[in-house]
N, C-alpha and C. Protein backbone atom coordinates (compact mmCIF):
# COMPACT_ATOMS: atom_id res chain seq x y z
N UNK A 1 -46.55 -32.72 -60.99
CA UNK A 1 -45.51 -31.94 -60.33
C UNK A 1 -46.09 -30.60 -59.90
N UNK A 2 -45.63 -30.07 -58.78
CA UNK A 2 -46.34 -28.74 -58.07
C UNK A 2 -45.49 -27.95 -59.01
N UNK A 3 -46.60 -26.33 -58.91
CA UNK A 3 -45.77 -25.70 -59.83
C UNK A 3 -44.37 -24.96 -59.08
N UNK A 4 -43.83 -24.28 -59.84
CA UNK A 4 -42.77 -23.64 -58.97
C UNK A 4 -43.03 -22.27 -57.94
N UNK A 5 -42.67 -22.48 -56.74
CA UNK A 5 -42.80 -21.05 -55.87
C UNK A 5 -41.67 -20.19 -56.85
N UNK A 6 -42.03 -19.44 -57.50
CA UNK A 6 -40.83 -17.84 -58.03
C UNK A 6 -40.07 -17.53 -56.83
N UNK A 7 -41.09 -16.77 -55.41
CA UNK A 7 -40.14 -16.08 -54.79
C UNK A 7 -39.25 -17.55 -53.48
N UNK A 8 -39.89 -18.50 -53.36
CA UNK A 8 -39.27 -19.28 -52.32
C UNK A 8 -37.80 -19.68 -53.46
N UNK A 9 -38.15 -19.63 -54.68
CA UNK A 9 -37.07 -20.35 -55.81
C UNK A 9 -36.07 -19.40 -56.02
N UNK A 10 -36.30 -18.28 -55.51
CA UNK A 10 -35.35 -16.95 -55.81
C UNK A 10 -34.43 -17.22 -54.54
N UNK A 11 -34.83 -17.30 -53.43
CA UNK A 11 -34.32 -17.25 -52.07
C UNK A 11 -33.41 -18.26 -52.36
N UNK A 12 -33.53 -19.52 -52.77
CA UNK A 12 -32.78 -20.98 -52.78
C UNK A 12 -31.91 -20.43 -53.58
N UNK A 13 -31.80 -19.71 -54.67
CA UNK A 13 -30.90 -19.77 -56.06
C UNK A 13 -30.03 -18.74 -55.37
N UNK A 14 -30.36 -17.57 -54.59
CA UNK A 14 -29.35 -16.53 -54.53
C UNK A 14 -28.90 -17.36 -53.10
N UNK A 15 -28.94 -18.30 -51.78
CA UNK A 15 -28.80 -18.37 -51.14
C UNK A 15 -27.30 -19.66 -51.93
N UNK A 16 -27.59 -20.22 -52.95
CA UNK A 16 -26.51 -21.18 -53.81
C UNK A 16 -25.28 -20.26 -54.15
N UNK A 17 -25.79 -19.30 -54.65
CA UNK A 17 -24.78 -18.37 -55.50
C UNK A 17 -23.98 -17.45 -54.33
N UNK A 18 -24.52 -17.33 -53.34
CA UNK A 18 -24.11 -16.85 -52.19
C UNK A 18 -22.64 -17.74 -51.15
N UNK A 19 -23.38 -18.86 -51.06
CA UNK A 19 -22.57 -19.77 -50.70
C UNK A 19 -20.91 -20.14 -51.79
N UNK A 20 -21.57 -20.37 -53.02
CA UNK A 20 -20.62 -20.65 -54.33
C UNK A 20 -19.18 -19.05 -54.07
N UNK A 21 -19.83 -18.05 -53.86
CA UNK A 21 -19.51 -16.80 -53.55
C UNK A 21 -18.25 -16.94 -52.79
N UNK A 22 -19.13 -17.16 -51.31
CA UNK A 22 -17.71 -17.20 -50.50
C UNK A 22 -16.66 -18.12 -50.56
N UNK A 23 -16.91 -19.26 -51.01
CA UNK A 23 -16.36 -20.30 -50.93
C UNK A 23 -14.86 -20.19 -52.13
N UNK A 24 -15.37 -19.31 -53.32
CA UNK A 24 -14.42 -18.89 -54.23
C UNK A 24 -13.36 -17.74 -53.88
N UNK A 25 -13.67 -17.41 -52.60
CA UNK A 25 -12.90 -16.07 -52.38
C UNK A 25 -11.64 -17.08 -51.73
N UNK A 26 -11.98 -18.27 -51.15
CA UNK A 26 -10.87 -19.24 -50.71
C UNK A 26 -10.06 -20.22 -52.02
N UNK A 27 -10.69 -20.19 -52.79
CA UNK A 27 -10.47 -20.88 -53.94
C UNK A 27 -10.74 -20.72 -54.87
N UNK A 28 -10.24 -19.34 -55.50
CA UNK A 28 -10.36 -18.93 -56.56
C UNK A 28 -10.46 -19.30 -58.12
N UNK A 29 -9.87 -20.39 -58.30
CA UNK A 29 -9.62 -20.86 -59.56
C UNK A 29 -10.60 -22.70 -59.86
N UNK A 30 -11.05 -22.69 -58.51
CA UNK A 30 -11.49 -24.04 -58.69
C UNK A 30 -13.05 -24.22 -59.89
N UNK A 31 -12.82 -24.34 -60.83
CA UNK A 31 -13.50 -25.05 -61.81
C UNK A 31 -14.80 -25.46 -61.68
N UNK A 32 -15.16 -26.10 -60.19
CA UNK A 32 -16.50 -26.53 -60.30
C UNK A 32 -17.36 -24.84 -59.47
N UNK A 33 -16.67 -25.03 -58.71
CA UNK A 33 -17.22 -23.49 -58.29
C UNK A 33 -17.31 -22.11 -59.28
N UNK A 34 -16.51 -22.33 -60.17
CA UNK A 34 -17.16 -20.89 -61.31
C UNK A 34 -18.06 -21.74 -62.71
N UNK A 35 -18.07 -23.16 -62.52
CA UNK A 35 -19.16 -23.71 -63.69
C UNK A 35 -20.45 -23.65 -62.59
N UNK A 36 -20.32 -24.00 -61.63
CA UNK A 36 -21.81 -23.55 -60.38
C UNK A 36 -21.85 -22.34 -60.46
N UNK A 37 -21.47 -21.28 -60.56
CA UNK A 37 -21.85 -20.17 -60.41
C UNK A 37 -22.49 -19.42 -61.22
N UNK A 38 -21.95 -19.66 -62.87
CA UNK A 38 -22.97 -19.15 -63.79
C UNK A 38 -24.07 -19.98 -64.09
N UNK A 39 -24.05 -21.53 -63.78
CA UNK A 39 -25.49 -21.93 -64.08
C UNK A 39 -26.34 -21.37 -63.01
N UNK A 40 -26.21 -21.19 -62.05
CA UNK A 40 -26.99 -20.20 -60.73
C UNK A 40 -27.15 -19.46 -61.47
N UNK A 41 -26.42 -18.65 -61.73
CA UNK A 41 -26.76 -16.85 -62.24
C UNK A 41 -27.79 -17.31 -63.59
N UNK A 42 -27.56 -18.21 -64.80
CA UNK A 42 -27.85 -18.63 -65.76
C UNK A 42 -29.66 -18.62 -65.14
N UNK A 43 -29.82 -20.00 -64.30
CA UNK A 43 -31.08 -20.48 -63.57
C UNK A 43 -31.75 -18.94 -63.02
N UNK A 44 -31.14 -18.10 -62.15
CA UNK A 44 -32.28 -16.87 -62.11
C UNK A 44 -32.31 -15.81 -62.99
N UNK A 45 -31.93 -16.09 -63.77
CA UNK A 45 -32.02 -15.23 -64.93
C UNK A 45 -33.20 -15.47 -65.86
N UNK A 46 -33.18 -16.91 -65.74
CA UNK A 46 -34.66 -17.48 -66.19
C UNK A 46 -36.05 -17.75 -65.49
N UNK A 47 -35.52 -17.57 -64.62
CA UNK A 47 -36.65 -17.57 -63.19
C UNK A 47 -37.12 -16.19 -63.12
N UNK A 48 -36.28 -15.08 -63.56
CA UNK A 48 -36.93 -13.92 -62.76
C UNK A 48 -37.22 -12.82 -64.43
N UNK A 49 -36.91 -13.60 -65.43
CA UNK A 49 -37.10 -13.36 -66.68
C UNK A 49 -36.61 -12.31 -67.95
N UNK A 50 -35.65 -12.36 -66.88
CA UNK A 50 -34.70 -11.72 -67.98
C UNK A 50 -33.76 -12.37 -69.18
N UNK A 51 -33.92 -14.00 -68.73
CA UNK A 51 -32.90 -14.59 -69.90
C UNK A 51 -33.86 -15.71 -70.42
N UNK A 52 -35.21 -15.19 -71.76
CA UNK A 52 -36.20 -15.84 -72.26
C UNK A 52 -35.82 -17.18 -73.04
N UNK A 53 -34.93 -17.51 -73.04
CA UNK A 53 -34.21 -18.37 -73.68
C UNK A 53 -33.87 -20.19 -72.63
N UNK A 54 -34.86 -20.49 -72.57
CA UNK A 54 -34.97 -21.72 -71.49
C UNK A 54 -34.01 -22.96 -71.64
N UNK A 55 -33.18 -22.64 -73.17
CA UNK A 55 -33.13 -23.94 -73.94
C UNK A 55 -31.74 -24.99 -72.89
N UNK A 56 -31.35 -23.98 -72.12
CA UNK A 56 -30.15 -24.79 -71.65
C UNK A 56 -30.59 -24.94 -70.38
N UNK A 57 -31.73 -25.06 -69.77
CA UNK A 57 -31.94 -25.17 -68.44
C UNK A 57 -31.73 -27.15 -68.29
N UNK A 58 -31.56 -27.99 -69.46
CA UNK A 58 -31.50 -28.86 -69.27
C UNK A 58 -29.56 -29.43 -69.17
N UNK A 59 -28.79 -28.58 -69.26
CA UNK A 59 -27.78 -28.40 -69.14
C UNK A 59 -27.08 -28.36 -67.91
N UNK A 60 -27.61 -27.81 -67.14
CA UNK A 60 -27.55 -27.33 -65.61
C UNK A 60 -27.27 -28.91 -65.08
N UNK A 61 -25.79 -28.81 -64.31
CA UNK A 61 -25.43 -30.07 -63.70
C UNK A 61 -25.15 -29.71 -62.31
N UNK A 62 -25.68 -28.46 -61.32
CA UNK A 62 -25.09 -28.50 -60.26
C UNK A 62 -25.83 -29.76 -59.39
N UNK A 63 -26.76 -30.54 -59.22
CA UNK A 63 -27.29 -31.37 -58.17
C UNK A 63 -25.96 -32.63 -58.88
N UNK A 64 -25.56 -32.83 -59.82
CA UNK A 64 -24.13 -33.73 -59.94
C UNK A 64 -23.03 -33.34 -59.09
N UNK A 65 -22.79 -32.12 -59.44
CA UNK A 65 -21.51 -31.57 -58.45
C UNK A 65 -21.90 -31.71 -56.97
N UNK A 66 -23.50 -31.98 -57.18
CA UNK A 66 -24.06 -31.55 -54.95
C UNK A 66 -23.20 -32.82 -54.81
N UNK A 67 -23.68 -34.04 -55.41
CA UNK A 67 -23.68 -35.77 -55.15
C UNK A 67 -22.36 -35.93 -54.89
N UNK A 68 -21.64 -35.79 -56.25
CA UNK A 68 -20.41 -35.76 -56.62
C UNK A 68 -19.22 -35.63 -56.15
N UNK A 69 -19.39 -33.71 -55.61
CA UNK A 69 -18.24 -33.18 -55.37
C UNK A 69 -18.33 -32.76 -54.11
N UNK A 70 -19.68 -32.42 -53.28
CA UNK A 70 -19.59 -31.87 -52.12
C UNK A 70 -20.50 -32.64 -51.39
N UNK A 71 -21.18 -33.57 -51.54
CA UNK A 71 -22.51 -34.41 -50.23
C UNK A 71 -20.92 -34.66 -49.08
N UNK A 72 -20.58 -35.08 -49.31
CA UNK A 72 -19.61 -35.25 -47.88
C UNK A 72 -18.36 -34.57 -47.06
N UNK A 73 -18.18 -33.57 -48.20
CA UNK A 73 -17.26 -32.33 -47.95
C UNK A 73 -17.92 -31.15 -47.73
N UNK A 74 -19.07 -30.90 -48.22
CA UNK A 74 -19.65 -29.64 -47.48
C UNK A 74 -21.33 -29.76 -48.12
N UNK A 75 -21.64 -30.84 -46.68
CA UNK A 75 -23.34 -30.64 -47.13
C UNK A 75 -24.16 -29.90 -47.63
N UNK A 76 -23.77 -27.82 -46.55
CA UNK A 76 -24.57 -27.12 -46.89
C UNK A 76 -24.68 -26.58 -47.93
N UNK A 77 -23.53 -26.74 -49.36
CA UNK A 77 -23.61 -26.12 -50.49
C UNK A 77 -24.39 -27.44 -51.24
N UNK A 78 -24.37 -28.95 -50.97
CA UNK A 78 -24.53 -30.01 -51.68
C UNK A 78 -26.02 -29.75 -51.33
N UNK A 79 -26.58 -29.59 -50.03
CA UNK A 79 -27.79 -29.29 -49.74
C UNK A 79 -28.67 -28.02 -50.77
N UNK A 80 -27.73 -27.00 -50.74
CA UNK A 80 -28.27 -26.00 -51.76
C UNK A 80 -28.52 -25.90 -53.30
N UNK A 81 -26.80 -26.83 -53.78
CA UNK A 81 -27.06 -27.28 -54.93
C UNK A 81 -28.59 -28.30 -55.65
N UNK A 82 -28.29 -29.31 -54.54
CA UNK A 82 -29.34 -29.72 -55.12
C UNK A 82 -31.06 -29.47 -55.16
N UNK A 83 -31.14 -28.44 -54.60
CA UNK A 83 -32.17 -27.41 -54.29
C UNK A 83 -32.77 -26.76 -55.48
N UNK A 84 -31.20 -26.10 -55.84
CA UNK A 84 -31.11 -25.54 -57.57
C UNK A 84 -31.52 -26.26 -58.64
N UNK A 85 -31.11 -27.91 -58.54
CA UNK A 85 -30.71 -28.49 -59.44
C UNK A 85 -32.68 -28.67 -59.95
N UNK A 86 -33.13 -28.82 -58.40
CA UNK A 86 -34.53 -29.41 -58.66
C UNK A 86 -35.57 -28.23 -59.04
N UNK A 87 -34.77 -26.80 -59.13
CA UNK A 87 -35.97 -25.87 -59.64
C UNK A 87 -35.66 -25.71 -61.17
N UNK A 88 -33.95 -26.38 -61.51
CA UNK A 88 -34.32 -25.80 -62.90
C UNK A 88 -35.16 -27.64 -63.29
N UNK A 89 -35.14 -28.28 -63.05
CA UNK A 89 -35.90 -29.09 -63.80
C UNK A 89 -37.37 -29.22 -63.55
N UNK A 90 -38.08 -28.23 -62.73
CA UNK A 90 -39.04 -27.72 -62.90
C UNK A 90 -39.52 -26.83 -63.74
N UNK A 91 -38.09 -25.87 -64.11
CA UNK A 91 -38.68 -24.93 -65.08
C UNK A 91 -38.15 -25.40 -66.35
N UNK A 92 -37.88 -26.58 -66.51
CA UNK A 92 -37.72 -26.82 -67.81
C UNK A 92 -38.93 -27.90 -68.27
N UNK A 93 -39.94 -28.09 -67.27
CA UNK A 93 -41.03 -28.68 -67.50
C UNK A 93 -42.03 -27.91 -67.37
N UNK A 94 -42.02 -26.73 -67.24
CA UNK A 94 -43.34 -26.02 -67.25
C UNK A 94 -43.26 -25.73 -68.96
């Protein structure tokens, strides 16, 4: 497995949390959008090393929610999610 780009992996994660962002200002209370949002925040927190604690990067279910909840209702977050989904299981193999 290639190792992980940091800064291309930063761009993908805040460009998720960005999207997750607006999308909650329309739907405030929806459930999958604030459990996506802290594993984002969770995922660069460990990426950029402030949260040394890796142990739940195997926890992280947003590429389920990409498949799941949005591949046909809104590609470009399902596209992003699963973007996310594939850097934390990179960094839970380094």
């Amino acid at each position: 497995m290639k190792p992980i780009e940091r800064d291309s992996s930063i761009i993908n994660i805040n460009e998720g949390i960005s999207l997750i962002e607006k999308r909650l200002k329309d739907i405030t209370d929806f459930e999958t959008y604030q459990s996506s949002l802290k594993q984002l925040h969770y995922l660069l927190s460990v990426l950029d090393g402030s949260e040394p604690d890796k142990s739940k990067l195997d926890k992280i279910i947003v590429g389920h929610f990409a498949v799941h909840e949005f591949e046909e209702s809104d590609p470009e977050l399902s596209k992003a999610l699963k973007k996310c989904q594939n850097i934390a299981f990179k960094l839970e193999m380094e």
